[in-house]
Protein backbone atom coordinates (compact mmCIF):
# COMPACT_ATOMS: atom_id res chain seq x y z
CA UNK A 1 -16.36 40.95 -61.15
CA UNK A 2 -18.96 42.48 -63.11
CA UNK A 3 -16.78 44.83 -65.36
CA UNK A 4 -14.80 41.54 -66.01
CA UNK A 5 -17.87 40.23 -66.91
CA UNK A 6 -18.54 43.13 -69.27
CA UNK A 7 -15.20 42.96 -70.61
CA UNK A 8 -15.38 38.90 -71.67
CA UNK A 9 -18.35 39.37 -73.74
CA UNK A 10 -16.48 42.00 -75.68
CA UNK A 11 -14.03 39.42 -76.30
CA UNK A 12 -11.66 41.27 -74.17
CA UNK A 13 -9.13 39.14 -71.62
CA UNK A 14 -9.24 39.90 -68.61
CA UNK A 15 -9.42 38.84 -65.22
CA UNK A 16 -9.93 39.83 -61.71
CA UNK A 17 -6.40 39.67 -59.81
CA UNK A 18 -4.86 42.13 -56.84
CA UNK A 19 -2.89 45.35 -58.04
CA UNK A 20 0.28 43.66 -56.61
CA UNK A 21 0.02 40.44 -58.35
CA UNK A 22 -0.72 41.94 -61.75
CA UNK A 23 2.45 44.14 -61.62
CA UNK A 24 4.52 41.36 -60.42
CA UNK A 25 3.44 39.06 -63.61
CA UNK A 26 3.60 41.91 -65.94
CA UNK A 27 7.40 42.52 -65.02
CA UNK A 28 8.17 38.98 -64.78
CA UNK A 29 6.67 38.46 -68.21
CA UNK A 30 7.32 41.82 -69.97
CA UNK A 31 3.81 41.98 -71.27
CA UNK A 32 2.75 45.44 -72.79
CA UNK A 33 -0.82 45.02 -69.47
CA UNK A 34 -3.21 47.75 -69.02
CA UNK A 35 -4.24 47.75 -65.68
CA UNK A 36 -7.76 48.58 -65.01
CA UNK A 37 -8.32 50.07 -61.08
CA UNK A 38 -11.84 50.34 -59.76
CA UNK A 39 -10.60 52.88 -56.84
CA UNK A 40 -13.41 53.56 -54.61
CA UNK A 41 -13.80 57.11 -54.86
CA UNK A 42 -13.46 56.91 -58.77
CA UNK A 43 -15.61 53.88 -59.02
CA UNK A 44 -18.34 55.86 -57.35
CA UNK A 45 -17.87 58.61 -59.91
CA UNK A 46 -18.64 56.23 -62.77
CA UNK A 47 -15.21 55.94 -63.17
CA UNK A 48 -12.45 53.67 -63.65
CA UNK A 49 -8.51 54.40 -64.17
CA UNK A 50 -6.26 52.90 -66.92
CA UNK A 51 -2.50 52.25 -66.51
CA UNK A 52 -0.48 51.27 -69.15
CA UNK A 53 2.67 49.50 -67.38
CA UNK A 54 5.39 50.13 -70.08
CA UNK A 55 4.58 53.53 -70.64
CA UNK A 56 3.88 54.40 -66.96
CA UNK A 57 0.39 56.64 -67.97
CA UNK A 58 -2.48 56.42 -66.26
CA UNK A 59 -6.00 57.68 -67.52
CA UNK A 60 -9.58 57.95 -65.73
CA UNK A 61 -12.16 56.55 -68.29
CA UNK A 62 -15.68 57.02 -68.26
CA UNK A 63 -17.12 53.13 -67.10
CA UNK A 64 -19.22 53.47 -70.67
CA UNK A 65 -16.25 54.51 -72.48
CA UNK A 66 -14.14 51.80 -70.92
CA UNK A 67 -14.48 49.23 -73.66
CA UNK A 68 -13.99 51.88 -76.83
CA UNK A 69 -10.70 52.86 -74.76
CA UNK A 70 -9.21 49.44 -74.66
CA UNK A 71 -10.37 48.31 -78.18
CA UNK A 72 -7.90 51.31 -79.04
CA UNK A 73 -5.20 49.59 -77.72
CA UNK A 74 -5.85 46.63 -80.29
CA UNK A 75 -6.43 44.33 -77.49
């Protein structure tokens, strides 16, 4: 909750919902969604992974770079 936290003060929307559920509405309504995933093991490294649905690429991000990344995505 805290990284969604993080991300609403950068004016970024976002919200905390299972992996599942936010491929299901992303297909259903053919948004471009990056899907942030706070993995265990790559949470712990200061990490977090980015998957862009539509283009089916996923990238680990530095936590501290996290909101740079996405603000390149013109979200």
């Amino acid at each position: 909750m805290e990284m969604v936290a993080e991300l609403w003060e950068e004016n970024i929307r976002a919200e905390f919902v299972p992996l599942r559920d936010q491929y299901e509405y992303a297909s259903d309504h053919n948004n471009i969604c990056l899907v942030v995933i706070t993995d265990t093991g790559v949470f712990q490294k200061g990490s977090v992974q980015v998957r862009h649905l539509e283009l089916k690429r996923e990238k680990e991000i530095g936590r501290e770079n996290l909101v740079k990344y996405l603000y390149g995505y013109s979200i």
